[in-house]
Protein backbone atom coordinates (compact mmCIF):
# COMPACT_ATOMS: atom_id res chain seq x y z
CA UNK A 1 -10.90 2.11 10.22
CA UNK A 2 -13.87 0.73 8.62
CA UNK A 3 -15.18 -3.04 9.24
CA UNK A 4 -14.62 -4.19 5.52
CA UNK A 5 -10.69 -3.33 5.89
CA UNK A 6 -9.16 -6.94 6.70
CA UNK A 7 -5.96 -6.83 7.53
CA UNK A 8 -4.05 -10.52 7.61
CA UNK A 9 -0.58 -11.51 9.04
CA UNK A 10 0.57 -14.91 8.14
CA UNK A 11 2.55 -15.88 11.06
CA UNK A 12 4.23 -18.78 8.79
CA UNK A 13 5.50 -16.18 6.57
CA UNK A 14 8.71 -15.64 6.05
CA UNK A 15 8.13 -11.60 5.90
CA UNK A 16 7.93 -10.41 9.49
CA UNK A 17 4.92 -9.12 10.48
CA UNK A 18 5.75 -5.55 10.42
CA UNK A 19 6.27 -5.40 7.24
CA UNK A 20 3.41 -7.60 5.93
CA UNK A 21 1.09 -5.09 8.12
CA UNK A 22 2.84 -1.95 6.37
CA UNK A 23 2.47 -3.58 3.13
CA UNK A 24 -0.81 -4.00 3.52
CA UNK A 25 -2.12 -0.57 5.14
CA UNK A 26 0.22 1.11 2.46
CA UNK A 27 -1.93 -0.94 -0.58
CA UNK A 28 -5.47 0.27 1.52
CA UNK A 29 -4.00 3.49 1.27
CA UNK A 30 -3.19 3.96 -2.19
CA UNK A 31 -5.93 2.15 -3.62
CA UNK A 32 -8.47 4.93 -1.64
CA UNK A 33 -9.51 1.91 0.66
CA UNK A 34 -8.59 4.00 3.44
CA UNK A 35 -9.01 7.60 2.91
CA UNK A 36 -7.56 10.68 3.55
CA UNK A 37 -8.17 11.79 7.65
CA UNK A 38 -8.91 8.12 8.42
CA UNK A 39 -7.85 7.44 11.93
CA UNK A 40 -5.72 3.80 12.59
CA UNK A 41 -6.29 2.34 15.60
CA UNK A 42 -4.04 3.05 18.26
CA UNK A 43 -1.01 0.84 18.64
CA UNK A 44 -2.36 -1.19 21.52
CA UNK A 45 -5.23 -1.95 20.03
CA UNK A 46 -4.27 -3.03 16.65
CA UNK A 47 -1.50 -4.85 18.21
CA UNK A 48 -4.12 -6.70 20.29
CA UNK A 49 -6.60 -7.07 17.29
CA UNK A 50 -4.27 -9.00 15.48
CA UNK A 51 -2.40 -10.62 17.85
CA UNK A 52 1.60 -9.10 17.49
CA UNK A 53 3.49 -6.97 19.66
CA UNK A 54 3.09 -3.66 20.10
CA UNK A 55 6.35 -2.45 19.08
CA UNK A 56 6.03 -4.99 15.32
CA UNK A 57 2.84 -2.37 15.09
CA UNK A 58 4.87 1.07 16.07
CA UNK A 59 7.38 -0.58 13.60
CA UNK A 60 4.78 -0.63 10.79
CA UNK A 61 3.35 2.69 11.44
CA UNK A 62 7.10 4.64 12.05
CA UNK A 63 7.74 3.51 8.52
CA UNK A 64 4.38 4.37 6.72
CA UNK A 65 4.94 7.90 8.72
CA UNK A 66 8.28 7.88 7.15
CA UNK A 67 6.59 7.05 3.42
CA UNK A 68 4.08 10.30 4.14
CA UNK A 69 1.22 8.17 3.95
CA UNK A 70 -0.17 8.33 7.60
CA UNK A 71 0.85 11.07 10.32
CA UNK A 72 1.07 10.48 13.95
CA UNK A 73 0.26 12.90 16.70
CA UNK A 74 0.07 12.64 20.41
CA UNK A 75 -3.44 12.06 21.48
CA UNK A 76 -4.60 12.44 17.85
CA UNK A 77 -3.52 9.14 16.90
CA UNK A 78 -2.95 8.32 13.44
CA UNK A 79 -4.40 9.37 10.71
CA UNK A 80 -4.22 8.79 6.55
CA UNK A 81 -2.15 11.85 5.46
CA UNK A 82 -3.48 13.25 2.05
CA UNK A 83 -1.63 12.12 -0.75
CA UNK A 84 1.33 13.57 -1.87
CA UNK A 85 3.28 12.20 -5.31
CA UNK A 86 7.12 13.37 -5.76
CA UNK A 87 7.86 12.78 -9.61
CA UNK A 88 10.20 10.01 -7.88
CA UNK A 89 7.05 8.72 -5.77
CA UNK A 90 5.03 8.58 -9.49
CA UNK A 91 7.95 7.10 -11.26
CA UNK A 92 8.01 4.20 -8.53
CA UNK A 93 4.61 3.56 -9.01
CA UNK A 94 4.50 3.40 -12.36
CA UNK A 95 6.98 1.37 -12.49
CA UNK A 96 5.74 -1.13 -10.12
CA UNK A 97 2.30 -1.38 -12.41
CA UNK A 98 4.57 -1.69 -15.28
CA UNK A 99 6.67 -4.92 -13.74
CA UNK A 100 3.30 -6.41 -12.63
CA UNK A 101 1.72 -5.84 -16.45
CA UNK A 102 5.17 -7.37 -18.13
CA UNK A 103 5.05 -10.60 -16.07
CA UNK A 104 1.41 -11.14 -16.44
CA UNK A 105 2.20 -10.55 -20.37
CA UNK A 106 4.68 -13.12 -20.31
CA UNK A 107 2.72 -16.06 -18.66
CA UNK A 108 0.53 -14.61 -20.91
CA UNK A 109 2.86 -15.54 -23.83
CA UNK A 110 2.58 -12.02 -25.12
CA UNK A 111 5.49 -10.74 -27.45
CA UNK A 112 6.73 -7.24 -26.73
CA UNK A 113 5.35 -5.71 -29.49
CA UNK A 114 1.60 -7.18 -28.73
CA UNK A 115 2.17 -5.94 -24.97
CA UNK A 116 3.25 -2.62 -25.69
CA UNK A 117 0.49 -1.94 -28.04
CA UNK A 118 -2.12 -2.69 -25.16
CA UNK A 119 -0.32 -0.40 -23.13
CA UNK A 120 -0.79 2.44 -26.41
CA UNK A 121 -4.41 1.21 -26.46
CA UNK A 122 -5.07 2.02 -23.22
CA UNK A 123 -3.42 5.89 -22.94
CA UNK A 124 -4.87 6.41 -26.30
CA UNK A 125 -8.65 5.78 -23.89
CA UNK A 126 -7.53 7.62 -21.21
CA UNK A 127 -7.97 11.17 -21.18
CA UNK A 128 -5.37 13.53 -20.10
């Protein structure tokens, strides 16, 4: 991993750790802060780097493996698997960005119809 990735576990959290970690490498790697063929550092020491247990960091990375965003090989470590989008995947994701654009529209004080017109604005910019 590069030195500008900061990864940050609030040990007063009530997440565990595991899952803030997988939370956060999964973010890096959809936003293209970690790329494709990146190598992780091993469990040990990530686990040492930020101070949990080996198995909370085997934890994190078993689940990313499981969400096809990183593979894990013996002594190739593991690596940022290249992106792959099921229609389900897509849907997901889309609908994530569409929860976090509705409750930013309503602290906003946004009606519907005002919100969903940005939303037309914007496709109508975007090519396909």
């Amino acid at each position: 991993m590069t030195g500008a990735v900061v990864i940050d576990i609030d040990t007063e959290s009530a997440v565990p750790a595991f899952e803030q970690l997988r939370t956060q490498l999964a973010d890096m790697i959809r936003s293209g802060a970690l790329e494709t063929g990146t190598r992780l550092p091993s469990i040990r020491q990530l686990a040492s780097d930020l101070g949990l247990a080996p198995g909370t960091v085997a934890r994190a990375f078993r689940e990313l493996e499981s969400d096809a965003l990183v593979t894990s090989r013996v002594r190739h470590g593991t690596v940022v698997a290249p992106a792959r989008h099921t229609a389900s995947q897509s849907r997901s994701q889309v609908e994530e960005a569409a929860r976090g654009f509705a409750l930013a529209a309503r602290r906003l004080g946004l009606s519907d119809q005002d919100a969903l017109e940005a939303v037309r604005v914007q496709l109508g910019r975007i090519a396909t």
